[in-house]
PDB file of N, CA and C in Angstrom:
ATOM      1  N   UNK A   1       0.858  -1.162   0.000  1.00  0.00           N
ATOM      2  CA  UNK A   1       0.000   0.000   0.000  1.00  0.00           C
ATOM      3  C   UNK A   1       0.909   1.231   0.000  1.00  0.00           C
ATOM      4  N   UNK A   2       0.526   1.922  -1.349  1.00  0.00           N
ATOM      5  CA  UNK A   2       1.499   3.226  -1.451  1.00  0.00           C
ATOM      6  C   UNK A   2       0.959   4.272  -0.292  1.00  0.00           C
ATOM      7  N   UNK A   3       1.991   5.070   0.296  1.00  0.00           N
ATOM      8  CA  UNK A   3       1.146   6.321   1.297  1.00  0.00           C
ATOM      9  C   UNK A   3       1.575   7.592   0.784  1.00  0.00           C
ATOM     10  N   UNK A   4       0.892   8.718   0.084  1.00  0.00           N
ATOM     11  CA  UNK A   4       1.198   9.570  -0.459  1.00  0.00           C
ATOM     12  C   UNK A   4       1.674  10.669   1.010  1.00  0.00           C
ATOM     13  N   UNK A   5       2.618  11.422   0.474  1.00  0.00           N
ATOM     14  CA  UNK A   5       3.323  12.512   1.601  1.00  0.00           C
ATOM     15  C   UNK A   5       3.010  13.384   1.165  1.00  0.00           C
ATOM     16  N   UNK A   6       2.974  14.362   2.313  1.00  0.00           N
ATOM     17  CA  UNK A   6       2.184  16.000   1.993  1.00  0.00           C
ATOM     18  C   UNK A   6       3.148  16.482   2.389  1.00  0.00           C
ATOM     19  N   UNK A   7       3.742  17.547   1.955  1.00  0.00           N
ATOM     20  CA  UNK A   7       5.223  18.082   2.695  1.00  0.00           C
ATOM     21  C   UNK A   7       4.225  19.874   2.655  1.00  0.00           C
ATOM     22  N   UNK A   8       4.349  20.597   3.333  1.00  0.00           N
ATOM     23  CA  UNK A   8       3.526  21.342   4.310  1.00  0.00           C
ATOM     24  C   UNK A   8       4.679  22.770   3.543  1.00  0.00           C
ATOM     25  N   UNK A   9       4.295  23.857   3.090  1.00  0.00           N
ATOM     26  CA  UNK A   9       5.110  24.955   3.110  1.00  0.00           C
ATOM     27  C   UNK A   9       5.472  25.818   4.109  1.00  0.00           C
ATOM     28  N   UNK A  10       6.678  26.199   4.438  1.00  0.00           N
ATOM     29  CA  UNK A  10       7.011  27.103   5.826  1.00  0.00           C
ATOM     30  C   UNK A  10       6.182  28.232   5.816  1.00  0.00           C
ATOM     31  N   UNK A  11       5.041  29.242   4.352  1.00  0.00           N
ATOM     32  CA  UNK A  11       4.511  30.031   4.707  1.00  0.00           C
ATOM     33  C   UNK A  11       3.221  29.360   5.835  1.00  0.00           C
ATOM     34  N   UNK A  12       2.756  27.854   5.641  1.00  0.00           N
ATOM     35  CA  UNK A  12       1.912  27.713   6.204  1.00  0.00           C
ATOM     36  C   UNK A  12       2.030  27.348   7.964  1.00  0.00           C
ATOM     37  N   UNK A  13       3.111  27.122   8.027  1.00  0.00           N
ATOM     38  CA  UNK A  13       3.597  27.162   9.336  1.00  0.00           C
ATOM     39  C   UNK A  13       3.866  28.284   9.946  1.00  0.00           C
ATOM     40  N   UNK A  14       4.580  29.373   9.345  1.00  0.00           N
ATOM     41  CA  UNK A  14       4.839  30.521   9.952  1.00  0.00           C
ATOM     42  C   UNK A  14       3.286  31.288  10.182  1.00  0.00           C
ATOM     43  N   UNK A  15       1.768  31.223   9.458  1.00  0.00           N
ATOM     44  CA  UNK A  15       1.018  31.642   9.491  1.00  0.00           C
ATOM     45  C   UNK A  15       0.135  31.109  10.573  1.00  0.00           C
ATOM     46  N   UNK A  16       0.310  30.097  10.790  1.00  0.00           N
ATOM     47  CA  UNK A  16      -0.461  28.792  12.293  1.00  0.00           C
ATOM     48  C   UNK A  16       0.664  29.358  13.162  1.00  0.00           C
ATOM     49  N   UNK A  17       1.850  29.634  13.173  1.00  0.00           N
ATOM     50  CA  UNK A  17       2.356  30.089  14.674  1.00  0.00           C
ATOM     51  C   UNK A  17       2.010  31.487  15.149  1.00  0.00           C
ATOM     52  N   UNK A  18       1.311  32.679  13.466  1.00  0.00           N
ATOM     53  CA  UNK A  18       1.426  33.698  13.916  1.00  0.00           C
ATOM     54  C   UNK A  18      -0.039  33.712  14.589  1.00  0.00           C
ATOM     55  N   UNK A  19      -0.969  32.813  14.013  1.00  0.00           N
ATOM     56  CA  UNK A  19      -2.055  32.789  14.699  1.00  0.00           C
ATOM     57  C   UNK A  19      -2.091  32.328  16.544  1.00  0.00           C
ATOM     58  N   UNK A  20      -1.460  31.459  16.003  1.00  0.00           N
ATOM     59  CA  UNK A  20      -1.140  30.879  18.023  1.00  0.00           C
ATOM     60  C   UNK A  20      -0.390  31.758  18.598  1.00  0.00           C
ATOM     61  N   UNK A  21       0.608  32.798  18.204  1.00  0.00           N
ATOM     62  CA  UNK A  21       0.522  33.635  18.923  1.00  0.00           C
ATOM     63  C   UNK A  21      -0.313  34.996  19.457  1.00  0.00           C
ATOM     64  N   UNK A  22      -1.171  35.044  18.439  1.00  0.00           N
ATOM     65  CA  UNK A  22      -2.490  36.044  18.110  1.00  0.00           C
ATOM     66  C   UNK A  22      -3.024  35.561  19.533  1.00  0.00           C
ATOM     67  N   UNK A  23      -3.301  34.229  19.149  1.00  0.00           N
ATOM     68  CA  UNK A  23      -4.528  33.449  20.347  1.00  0.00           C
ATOM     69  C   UNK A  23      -3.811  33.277  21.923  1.00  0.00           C
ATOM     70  N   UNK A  24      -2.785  33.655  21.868  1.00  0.00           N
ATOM     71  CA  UNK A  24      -1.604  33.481  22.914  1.00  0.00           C
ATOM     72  C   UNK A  24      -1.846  35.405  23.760  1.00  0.00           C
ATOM     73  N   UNK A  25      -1.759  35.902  23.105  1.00  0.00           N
ATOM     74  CA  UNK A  25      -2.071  37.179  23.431  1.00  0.00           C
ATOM     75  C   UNK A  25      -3.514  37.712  23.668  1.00  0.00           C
ATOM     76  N   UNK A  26      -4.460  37.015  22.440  1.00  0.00           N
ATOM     77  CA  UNK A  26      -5.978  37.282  23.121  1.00  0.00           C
ATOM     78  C   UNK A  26      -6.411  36.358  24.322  1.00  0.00           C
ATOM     79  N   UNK A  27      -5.555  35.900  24.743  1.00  0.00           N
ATOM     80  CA  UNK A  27      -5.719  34.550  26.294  1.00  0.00           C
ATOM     81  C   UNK A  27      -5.244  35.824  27.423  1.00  0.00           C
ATOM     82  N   UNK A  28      -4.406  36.457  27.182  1.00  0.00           N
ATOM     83  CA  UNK A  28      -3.606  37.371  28.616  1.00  0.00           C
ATOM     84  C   UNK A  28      -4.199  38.207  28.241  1.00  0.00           C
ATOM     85  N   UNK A  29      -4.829  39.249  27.258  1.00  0.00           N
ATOM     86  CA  UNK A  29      -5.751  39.884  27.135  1.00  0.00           C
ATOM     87  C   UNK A  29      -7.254  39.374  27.934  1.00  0.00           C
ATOM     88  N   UNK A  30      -7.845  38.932  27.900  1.00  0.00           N
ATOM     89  CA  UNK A  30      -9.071  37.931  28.448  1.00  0.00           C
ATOM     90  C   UNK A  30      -9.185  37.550  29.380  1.00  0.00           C
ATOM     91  N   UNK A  31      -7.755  37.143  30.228  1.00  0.00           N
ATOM     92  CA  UNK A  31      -7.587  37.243  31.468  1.00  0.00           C
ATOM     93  C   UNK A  31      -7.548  38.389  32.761  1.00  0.00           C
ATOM     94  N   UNK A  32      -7.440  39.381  32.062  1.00  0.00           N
ATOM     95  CA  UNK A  32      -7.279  41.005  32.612  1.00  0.00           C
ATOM     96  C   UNK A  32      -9.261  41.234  32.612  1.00  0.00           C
ATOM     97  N   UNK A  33     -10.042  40.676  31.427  1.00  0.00           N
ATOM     98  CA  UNK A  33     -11.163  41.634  31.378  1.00  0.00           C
ATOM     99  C   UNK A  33     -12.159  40.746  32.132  1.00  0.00           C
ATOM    100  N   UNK A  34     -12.845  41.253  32.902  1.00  0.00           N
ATOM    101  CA  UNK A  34     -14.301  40.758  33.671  1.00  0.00           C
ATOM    102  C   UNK A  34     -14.893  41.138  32.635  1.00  0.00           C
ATOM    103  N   UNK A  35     -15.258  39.124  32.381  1.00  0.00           N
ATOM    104  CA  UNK A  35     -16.446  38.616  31.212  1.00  0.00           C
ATOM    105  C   UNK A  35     -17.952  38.107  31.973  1.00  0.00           C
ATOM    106  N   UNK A  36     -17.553  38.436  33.962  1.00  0.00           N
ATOM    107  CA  UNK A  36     -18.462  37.934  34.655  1.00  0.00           C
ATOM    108  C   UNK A  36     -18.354  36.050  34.468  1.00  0.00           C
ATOM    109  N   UNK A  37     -19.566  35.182  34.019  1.00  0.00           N
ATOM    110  CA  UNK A  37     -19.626  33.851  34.239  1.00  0.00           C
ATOM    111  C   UNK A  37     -19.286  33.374  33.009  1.00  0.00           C
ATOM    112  N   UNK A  38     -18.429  34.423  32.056  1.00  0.00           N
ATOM    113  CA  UNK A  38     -17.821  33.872  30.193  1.00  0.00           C
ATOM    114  C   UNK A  38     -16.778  33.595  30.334  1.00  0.00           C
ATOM    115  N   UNK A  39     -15.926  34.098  31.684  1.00  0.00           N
ATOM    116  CA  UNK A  39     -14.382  33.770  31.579  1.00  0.00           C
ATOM    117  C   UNK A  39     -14.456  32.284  31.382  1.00  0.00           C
ATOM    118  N   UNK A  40     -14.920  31.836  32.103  1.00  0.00           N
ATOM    119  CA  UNK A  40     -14.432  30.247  31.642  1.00  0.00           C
ATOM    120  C   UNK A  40     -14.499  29.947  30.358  1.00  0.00           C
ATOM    121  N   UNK A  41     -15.928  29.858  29.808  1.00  0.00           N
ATOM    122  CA  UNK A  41     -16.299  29.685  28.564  1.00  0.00           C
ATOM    123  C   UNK A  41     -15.326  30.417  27.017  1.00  0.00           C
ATOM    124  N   UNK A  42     -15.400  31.492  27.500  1.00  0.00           N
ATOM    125  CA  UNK A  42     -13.966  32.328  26.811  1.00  0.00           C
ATOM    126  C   UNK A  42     -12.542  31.544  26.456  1.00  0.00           C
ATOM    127  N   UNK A  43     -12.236  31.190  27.660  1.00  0.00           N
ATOM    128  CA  UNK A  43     -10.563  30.758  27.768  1.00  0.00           C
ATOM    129  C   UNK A  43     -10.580  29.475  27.215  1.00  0.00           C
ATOM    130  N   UNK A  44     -11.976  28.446  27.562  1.00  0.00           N
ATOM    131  CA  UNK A  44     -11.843  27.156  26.821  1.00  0.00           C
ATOM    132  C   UNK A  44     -11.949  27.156  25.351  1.00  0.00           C
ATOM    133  N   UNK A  45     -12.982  28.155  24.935  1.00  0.00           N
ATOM    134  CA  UNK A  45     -12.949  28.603  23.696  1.00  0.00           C
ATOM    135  C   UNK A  45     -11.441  28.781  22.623  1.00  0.00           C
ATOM    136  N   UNK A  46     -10.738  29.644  23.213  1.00  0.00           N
ATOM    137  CA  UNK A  46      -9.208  29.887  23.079  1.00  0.00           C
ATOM    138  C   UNK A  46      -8.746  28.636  23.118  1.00  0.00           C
ATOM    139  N   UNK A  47      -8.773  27.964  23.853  1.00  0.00           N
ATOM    140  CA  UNK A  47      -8.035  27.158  24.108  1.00  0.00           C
ATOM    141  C   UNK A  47      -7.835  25.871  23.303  1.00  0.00           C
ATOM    142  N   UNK A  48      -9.276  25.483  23.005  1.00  0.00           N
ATOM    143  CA  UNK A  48     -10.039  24.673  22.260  1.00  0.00           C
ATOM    144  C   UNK A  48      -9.345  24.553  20.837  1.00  0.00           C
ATOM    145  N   UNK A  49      -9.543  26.342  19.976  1.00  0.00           N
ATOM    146  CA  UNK A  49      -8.862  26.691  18.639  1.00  0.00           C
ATOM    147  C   UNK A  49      -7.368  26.768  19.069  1.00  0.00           C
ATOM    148  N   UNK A  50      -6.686  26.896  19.488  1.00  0.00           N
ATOM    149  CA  UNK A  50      -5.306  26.715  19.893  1.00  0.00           C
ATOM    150  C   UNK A  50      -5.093  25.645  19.187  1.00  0.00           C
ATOM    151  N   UNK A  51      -5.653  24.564  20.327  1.00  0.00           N
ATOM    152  CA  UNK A  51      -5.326  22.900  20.108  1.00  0.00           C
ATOM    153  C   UNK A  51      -6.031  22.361  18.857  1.00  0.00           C
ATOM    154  N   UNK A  52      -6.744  23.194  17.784  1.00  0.00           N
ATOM    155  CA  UNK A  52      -6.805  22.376  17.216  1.00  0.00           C
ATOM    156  C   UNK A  52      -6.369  22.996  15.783  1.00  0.00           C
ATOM    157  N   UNK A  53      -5.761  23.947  15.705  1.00  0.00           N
ATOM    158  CA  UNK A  53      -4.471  24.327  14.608  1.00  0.00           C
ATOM    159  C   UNK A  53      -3.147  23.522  14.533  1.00  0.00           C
ATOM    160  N   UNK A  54      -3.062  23.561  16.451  1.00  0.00           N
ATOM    161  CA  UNK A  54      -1.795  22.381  16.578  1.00  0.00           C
ATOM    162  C   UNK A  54      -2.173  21.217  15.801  1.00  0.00           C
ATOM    163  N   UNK A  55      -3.158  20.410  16.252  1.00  0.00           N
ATOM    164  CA  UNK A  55      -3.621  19.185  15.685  1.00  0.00           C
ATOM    165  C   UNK A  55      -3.857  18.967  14.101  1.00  0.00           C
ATOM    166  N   UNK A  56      -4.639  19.677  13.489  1.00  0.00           N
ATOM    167  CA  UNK A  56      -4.690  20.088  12.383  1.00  0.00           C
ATOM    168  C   UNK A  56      -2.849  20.315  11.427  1.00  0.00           C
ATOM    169  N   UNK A  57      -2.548  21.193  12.339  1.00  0.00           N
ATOM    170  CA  UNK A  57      -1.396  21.421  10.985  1.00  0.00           C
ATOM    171  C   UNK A  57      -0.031  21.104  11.777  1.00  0.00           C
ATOM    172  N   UNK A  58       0.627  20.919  12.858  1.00  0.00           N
ATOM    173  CA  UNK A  58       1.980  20.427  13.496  1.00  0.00           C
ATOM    174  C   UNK A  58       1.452  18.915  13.298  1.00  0.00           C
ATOM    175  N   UNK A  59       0.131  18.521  13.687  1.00  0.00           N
ATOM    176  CA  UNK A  59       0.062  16.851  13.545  1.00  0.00           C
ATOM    177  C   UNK A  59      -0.238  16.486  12.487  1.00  0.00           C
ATOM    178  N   UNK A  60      -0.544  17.201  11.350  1.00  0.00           N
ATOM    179  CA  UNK A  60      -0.508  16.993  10.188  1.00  0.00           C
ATOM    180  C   UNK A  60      -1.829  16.243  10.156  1.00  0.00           C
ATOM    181  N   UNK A  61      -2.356  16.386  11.051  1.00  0.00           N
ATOM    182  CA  UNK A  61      -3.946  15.475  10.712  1.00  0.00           C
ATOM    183  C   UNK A  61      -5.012  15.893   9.220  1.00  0.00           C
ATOM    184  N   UNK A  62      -4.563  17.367   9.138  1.00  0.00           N
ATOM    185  CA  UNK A  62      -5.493  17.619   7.954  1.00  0.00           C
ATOM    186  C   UNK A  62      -5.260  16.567   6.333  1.00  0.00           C
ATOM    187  N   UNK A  63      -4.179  16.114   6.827  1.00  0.00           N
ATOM    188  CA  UNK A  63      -3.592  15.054   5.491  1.00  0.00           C
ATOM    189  C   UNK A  63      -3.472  13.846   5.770  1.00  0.00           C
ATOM    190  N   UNK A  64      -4.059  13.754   7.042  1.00  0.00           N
ATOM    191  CA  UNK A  64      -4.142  11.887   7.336  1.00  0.00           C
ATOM    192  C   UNK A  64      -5.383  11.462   6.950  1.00  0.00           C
ATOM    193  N   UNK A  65      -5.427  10.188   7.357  1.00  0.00           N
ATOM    194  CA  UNK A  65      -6.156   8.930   6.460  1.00  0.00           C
ATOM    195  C   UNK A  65      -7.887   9.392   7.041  1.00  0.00           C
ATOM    196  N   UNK A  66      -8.599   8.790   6.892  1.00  0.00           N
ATOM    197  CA  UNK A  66      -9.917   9.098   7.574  1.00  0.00           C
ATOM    198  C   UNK A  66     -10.210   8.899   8.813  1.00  0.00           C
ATOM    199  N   UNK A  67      -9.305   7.314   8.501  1.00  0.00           N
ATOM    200  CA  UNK A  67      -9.340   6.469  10.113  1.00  0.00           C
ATOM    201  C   UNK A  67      -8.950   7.283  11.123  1.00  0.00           C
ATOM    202  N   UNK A  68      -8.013   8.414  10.802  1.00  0.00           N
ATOM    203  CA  UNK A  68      -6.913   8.734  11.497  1.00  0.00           C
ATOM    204  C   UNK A  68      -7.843  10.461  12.574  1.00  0.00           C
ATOM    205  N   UNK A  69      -8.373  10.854  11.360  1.00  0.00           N
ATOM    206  CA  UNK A  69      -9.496  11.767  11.269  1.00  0.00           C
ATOM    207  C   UNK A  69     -10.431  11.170  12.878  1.00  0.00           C
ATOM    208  N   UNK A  70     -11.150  10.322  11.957  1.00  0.00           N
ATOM    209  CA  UNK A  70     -12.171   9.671  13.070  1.00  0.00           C
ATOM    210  C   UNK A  70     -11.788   9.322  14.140  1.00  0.00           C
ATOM    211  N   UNK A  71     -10.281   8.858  15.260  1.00  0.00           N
ATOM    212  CA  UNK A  71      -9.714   8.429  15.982  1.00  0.00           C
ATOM    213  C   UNK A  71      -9.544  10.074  16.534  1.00  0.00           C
ATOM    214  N   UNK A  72      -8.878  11.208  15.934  1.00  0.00           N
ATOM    215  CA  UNK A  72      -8.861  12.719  16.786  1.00  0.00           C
ATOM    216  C   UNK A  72      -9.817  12.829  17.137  1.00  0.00           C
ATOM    217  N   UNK A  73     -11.085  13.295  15.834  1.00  0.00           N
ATOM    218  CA  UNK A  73     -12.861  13.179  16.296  1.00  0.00           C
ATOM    219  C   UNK A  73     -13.055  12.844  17.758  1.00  0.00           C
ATOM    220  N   UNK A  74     -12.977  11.895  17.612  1.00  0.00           N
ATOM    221  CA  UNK A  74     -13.651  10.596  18.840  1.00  0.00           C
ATOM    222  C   UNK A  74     -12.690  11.033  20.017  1.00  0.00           C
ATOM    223  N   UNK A  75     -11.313  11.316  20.090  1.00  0.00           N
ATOM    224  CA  UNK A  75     -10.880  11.482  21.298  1.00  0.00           C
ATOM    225  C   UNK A  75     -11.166  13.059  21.499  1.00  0.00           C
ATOM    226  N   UNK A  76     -11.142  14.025  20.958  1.00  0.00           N
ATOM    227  CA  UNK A  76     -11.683  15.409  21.104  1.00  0.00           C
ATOM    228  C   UNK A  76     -13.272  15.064  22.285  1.00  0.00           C
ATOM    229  N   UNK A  77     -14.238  14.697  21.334  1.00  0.00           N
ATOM    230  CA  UNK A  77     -15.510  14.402  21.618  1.00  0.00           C
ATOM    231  C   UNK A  77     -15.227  13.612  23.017  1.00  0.00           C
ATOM    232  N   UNK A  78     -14.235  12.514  23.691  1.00  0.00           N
ATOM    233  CA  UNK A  78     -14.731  11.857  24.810  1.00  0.00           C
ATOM    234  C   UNK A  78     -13.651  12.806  25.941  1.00  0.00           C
ATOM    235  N   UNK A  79     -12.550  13.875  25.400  1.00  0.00           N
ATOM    236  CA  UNK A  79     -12.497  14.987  26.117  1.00  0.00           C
ATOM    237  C   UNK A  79     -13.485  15.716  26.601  1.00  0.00           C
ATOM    238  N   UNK A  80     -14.328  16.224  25.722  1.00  0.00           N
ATOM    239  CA  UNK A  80     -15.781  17.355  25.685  1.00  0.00           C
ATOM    240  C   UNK A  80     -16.077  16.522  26.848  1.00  0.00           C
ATOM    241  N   UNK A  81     -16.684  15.236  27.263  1.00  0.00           N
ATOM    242  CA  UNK A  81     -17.103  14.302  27.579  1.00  0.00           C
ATOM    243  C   UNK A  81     -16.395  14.218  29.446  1.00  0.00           C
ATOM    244  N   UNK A  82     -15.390  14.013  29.301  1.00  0.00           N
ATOM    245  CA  UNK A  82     -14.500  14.366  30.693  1.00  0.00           C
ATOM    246  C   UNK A  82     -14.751  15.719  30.942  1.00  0.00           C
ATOM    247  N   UNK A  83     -14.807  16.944  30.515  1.00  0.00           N
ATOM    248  CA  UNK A  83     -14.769  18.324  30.748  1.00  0.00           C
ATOM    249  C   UNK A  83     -16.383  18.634  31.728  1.00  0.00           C
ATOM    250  N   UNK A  84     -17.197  17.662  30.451  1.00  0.00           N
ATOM    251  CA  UNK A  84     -18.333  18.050  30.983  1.00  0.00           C
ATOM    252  C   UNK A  84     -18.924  17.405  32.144  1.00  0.00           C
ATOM    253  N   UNK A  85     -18.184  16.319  32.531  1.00  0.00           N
ATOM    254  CA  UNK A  85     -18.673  15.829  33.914  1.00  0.00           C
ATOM    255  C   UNK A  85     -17.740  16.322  34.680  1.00  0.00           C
ATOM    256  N   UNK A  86     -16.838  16.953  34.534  1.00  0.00           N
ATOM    257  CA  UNK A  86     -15.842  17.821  35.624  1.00  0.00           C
ATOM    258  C   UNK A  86     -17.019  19.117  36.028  1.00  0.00           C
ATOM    259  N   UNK A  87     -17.183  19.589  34.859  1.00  0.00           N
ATOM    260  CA  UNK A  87     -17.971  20.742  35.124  1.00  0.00           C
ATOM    261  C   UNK A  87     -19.099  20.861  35.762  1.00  0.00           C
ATOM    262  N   UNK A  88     -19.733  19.361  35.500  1.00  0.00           N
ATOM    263  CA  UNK A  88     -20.951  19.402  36.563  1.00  0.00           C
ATOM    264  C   UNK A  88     -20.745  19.337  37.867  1.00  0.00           C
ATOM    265  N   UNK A  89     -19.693  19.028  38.357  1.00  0.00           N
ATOM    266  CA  UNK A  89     -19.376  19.430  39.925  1.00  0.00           C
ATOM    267  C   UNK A  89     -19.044  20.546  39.939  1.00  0.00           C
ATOM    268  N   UNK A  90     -18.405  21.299  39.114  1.00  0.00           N
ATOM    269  CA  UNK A  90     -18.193  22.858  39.287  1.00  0.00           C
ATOM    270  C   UNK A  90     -19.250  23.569  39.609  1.00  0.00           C
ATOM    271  N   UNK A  91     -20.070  23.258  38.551  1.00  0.00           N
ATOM    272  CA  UNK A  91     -21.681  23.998  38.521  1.00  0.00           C
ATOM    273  C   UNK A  91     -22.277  24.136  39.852  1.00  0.00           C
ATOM    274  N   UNK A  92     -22.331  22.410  40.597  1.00  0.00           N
ATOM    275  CA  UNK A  92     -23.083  22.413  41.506  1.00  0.00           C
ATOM    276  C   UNK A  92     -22.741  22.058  42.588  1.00  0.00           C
ATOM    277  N   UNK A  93     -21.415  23.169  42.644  1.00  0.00           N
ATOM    278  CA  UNK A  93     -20.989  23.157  44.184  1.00  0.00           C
ATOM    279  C   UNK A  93     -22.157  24.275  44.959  1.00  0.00           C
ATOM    280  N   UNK A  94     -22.888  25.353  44.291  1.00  0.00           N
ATOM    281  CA  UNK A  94     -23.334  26.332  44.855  1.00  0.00           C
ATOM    282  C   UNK A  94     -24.745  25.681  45.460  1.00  0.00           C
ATOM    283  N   UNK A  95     -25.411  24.714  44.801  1.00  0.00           N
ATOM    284  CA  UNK A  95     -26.911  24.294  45.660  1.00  0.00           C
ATOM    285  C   UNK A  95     -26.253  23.106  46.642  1.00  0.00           C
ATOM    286  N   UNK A  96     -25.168  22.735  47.371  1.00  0.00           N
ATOM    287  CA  UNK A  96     -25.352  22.494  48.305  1.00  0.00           C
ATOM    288  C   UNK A  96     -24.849  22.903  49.564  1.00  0.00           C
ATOM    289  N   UNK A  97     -24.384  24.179  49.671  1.00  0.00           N
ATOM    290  CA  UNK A  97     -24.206  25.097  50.734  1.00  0.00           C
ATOM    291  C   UNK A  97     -24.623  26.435  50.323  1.00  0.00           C
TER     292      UNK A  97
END
């Protein structure tokens, strides 16, 4: 089985780092401003597109196989999945004291 190679141009790398640093600076920006109950939602947001430029273009996933596709998918999604049962104890620390 032949595997075709994608060899990636340095403009497209230098343009994903200038963005992660964009998103690197709107994070310490965001951290300074009262968003009230968005900060969280905000920073995961950031955080979220961060990790998935990395993933996308340092892991080269945008040029892998499908399988390979569906295996990030699925572990992204059973992250969401851990986050969101973390968060439900966050939520509801306040109704029981």
């Amino acid at each position: 089985m032949s595997e075709r190679h994608h060899v990636t141009g340095l403009a497209v790398y230098l343009a994903v780092f200038l963005a992660l640093m964009v998103f690197t600076a709107v994070t310490v920006w965001a951290s300074f401003v009262h968003l009230g109950p968005f900060n969280d939602l905000v920073a995961m947001a950031i955080a979220f597109t961060k990790a998935t430029l990395v993933v996308l273009f340092f892991m080269q996933v945008r040029h892998a196989s499908r399988m390979a596709k569906i295996t990030v998918v699925a572990g992204f999604l059973w992250l969401a999945i851990l986050f969101g049962i973390t968060l439900t104890d966050y939520f509801s620390r306040g109704f029981l004291g």
